[in-house]
N, C-alpha and C. Protein backbone atom coordinates (compact mmCIF):
# COMPACT_ATOMS: atom_id res chain seq x y z
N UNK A 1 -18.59 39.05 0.40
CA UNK A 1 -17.21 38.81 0.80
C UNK A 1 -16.86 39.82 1.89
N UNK A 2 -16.13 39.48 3.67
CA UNK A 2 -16.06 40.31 4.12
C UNK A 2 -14.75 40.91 3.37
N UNK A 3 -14.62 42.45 4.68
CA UNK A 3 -13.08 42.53 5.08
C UNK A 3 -11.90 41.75 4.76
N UNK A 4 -12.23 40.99 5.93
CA UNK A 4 -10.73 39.82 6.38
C UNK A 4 -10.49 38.88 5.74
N UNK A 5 -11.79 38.67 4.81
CA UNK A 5 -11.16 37.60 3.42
C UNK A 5 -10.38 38.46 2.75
N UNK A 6 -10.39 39.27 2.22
CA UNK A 6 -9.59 39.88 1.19
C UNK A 6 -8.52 40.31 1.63
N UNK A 7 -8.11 41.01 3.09
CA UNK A 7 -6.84 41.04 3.76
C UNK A 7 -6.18 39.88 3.72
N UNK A 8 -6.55 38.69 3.71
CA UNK A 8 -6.12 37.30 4.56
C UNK A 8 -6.46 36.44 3.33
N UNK A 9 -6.10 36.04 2.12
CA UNK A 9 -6.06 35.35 0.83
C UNK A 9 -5.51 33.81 1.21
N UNK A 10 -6.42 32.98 0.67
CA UNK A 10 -6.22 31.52 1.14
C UNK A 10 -4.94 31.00 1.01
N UNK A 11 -3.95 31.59 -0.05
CA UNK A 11 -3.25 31.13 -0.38
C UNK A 11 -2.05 30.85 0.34
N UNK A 12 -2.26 32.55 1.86
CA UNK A 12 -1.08 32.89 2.69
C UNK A 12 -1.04 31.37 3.53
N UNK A 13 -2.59 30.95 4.14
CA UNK A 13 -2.64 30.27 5.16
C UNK A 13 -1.76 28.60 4.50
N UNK A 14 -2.06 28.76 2.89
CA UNK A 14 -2.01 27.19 2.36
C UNK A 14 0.00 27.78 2.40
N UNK A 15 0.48 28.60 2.28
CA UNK A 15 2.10 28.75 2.34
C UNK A 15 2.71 28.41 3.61
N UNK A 16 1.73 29.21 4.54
CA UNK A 16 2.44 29.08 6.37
C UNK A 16 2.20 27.43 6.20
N UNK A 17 0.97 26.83 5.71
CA UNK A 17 1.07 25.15 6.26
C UNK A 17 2.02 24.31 5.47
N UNK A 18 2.41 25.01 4.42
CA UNK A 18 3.47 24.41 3.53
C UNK A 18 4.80 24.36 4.13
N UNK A 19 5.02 25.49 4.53
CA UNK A 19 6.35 26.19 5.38
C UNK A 19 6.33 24.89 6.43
N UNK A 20 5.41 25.02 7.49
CA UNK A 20 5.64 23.94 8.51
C UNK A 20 5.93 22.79 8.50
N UNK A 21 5.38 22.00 7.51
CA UNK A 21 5.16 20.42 7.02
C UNK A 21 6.71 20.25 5.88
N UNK A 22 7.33 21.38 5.67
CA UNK A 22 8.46 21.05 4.72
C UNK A 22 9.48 21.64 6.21
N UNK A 23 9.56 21.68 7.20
CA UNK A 23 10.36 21.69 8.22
C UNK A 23 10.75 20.49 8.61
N UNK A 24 9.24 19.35 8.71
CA UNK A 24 9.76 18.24 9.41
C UNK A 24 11.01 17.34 8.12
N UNK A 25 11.07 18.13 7.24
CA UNK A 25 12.42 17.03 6.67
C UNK A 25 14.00 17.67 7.17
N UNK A 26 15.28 16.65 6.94
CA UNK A 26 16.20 17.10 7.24
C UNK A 26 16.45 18.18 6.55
N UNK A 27 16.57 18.22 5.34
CA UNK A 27 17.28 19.55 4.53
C UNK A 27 16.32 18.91 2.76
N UNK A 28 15.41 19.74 2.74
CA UNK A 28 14.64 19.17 1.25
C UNK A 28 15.58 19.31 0.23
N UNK A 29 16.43 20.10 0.19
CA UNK A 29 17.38 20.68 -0.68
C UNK A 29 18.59 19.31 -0.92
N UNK A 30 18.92 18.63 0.14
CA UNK A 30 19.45 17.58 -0.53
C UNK A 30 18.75 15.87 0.14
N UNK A 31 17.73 15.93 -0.26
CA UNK A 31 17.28 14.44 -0.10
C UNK A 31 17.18 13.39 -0.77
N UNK A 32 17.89 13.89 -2.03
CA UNK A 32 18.48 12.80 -2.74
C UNK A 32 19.76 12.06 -2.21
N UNK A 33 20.48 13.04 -1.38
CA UNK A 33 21.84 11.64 -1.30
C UNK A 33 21.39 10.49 -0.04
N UNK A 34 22.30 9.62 -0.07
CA UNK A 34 22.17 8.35 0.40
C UNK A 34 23.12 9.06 1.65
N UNK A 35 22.78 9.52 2.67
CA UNK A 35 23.46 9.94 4.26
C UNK A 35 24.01 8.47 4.62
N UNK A 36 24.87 8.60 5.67
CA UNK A 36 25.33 7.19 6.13
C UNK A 36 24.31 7.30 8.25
N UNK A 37 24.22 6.28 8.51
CA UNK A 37 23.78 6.19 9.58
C UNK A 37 23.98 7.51 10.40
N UNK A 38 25.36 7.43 11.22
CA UNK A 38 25.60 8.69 12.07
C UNK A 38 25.42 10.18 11.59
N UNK A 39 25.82 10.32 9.97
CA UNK A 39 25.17 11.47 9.67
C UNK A 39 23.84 11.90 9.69
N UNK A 40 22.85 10.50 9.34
CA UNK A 40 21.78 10.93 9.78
C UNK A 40 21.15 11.04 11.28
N UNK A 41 21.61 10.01 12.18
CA UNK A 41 21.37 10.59 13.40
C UNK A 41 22.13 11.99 14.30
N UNK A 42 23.31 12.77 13.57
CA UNK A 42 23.54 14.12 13.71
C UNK A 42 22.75 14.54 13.67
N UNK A 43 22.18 14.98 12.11
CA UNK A 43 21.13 16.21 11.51
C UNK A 43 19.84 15.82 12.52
N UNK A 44 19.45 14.58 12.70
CA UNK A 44 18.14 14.30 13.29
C UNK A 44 18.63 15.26 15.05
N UNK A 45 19.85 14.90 15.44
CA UNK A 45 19.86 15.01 17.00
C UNK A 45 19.90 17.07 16.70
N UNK A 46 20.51 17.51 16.00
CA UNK A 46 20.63 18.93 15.96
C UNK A 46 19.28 19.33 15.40
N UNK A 47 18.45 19.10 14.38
CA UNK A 47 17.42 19.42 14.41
C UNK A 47 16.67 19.43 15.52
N UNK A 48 16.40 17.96 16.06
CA UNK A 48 15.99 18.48 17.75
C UNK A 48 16.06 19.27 18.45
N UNK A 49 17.86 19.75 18.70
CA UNK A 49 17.74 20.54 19.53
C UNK A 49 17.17 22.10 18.80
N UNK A 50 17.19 22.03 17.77
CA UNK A 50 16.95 23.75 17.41
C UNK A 50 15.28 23.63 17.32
N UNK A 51 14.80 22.55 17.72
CA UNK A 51 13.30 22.73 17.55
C UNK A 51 13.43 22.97 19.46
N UNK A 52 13.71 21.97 19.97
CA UNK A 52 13.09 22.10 21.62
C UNK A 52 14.18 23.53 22.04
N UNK A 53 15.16 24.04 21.40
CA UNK A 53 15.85 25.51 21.91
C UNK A 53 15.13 26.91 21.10
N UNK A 54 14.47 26.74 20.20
CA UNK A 54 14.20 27.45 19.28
C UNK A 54 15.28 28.74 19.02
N UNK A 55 16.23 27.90 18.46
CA UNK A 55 17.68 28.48 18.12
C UNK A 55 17.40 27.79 16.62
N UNK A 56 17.00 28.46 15.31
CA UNK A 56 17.02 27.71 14.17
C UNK A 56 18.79 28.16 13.79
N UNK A 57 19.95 28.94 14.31
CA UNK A 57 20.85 29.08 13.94
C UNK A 57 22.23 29.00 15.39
N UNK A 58 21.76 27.61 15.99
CA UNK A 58 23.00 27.40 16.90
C UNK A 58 24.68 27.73 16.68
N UNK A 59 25.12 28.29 18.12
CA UNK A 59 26.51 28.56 17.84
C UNK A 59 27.29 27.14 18.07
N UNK A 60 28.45 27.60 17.54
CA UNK A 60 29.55 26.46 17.23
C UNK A 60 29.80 25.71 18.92
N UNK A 61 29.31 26.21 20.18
CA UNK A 61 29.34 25.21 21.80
C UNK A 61 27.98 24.72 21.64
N UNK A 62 26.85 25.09 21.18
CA UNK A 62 25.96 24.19 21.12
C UNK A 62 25.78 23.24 20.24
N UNK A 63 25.93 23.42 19.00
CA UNK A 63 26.35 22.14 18.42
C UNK A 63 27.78 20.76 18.87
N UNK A 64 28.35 21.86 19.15
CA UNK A 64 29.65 20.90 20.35
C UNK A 64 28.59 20.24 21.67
N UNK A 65 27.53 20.51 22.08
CA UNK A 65 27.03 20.12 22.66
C UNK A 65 26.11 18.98 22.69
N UNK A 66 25.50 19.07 21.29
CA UNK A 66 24.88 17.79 20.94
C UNK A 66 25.82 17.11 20.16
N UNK A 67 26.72 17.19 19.35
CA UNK A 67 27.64 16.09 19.33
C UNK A 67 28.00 15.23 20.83
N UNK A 68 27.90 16.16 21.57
CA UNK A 68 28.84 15.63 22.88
C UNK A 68 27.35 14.32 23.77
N UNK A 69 26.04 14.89 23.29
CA UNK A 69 25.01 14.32 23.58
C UNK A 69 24.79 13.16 22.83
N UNK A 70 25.56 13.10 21.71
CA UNK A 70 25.29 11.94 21.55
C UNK A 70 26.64 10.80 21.73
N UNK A 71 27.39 11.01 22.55
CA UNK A 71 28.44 10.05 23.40
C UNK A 71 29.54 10.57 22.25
N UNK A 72 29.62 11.59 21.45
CA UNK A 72 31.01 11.31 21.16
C UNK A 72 31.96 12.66 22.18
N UNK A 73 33.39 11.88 22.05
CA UNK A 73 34.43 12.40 22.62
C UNK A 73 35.40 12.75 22.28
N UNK A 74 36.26 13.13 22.26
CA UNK A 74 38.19 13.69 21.83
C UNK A 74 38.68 12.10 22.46
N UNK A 75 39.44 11.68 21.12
CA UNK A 75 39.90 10.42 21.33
C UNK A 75 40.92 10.81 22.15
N UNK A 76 41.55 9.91 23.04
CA UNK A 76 43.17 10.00 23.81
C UNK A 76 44.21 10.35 22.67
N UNK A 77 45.10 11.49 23.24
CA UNK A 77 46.40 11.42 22.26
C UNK A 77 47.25 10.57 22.87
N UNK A 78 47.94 10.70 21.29
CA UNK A 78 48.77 9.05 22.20
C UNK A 78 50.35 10.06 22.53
């Protein structure tokens, strides 16, 4: 058995690939409820961006930003 096996235990590498592969869901923590359409294309469009910004904790103009990316607007006051 070298060294770097015993520094480096199979188990770390089988956690980091666990870690990664439980990213690609929206939130594991609640994937039981039934989302409605636009909520799920939110979480999908903000996950995006915090993957292609690597911002896993966007401020309140960047999320104003992908809302705004995905065509919504401030209705007219009447």
């Amino acid at each position: 058995m070298s060294i770097a096996t015993l520094k480096t235990p199979r188990c770390a590498t089988r956690k980091t690939e666990h870690a990664t592969s439980r990213r690609r869901l929206i939130d594991p923590t609640t994937c039981e409820r039934d989302y409605a359409a636009d909520e799920l294309e939110f979480m999908q469009a903000l996950d995006r961006y915090k993957r292609t910004s690597g911002r896993m904790f966007p401020t309140c103009s960047e999320v104003l930003e992908v809302v705004r990316s995905l065509g919504y607007a401030r209705a007219a006051q009447a």
